[in-house]
Protein backbone atom coordinates (compact mmCIF):
# COMPACT_ATOMS: atom_id res chain seq x y z
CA UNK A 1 42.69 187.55 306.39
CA UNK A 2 46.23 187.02 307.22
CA UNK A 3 48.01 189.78 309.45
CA UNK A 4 51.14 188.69 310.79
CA UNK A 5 50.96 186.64 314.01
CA UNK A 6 47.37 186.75 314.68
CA UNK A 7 45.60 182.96 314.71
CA UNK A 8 42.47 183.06 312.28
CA UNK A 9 38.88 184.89 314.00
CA UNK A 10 41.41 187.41 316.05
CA UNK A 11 39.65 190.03 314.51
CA UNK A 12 36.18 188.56 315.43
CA UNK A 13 37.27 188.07 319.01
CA UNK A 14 38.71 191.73 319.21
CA UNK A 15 34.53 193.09 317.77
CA UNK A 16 33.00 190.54 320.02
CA UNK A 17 35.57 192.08 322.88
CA UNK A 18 34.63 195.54 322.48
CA UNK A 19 30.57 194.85 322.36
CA UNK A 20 31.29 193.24 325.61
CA UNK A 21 32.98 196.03 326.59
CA UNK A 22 30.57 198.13 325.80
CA UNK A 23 27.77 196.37 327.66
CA UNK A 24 28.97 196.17 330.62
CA UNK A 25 29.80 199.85 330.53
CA UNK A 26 26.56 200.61 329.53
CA UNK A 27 24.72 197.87 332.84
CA UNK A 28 27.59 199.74 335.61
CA UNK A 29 26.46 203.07 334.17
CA UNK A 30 22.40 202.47 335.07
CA UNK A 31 20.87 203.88 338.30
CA UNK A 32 20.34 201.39 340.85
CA UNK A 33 19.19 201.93 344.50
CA UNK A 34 16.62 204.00 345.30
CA UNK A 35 15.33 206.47 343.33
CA UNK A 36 14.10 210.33 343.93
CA UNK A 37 11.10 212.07 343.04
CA UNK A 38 13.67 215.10 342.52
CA UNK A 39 16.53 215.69 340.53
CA UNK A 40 19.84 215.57 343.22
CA UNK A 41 21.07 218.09 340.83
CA UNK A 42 18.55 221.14 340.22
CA UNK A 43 15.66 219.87 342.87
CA UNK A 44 13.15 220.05 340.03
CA UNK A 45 10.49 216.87 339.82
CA UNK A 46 11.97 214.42 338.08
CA UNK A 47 8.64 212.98 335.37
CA UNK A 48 6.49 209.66 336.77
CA UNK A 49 7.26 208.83 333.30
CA UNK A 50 11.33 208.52 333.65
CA UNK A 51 11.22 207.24 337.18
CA UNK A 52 9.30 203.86 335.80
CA UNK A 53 11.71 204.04 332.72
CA UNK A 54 14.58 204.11 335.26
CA UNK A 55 13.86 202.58 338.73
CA UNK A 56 16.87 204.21 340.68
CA UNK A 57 17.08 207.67 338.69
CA UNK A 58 18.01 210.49 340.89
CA UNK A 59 18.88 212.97 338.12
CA UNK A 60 16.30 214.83 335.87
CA UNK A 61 16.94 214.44 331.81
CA UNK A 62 18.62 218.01 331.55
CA UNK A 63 21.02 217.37 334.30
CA UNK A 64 21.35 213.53 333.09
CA UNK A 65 22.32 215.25 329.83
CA UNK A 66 24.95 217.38 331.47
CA UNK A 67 26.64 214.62 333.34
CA UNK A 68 26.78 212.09 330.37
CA UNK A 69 28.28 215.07 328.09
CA UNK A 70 31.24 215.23 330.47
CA UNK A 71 32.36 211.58 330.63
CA UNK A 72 35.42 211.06 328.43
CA UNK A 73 35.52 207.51 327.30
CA UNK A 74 39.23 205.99 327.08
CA UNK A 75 39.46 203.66 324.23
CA UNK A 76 41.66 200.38 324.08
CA UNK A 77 43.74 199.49 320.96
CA UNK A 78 42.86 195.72 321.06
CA UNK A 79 44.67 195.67 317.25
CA UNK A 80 48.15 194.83 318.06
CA UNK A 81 49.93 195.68 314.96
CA UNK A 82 52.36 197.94 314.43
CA UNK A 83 50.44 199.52 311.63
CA UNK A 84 47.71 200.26 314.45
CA UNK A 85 49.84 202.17 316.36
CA UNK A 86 51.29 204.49 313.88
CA UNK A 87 47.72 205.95 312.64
């Protein structure tokens, strides 16, 4: 696929960049420490079943919920044509 004065597999390198990305968003984003047997957020038990899901998990899966609906993610352009940045 030629696009201008990208080498040949740039676009494979900018997918394989942003699965990266993504995983090591996703490994900084998992409880680690010590966990709780309540939620830090409401005090209710948090389930034997999600603490040995998620060794570290201080939150129940309501309040989980809550904080995970208010991250914004910021996305990166990794195209660098000009056509990318006009859409």
């Amino acid at each position: 696929m030629a696009n201008g004065w990208a080498r040949d597999g740039a676009v494979q390198d900018q997918i394989d960049d942003t699965v990266m990305d993504a995983v090591l968003r996703a490994r900084v984003m998992m409880p680690a420490g010590e966990g709780s047997d309540e939620c830090d957020d409401c005090g209710e038990d948090i389930p034997a079943a999600r603490r040995a899901a998620l060794p570290g998990t201080r939150t129940c899966v309501a309040c989980q919920s809550k904080r995970d609906a208010s991250i914004r993610s910021v996305g990166i352009n990794r195209r660098g044509s000009k056509d990318s940045q006009l859409r």
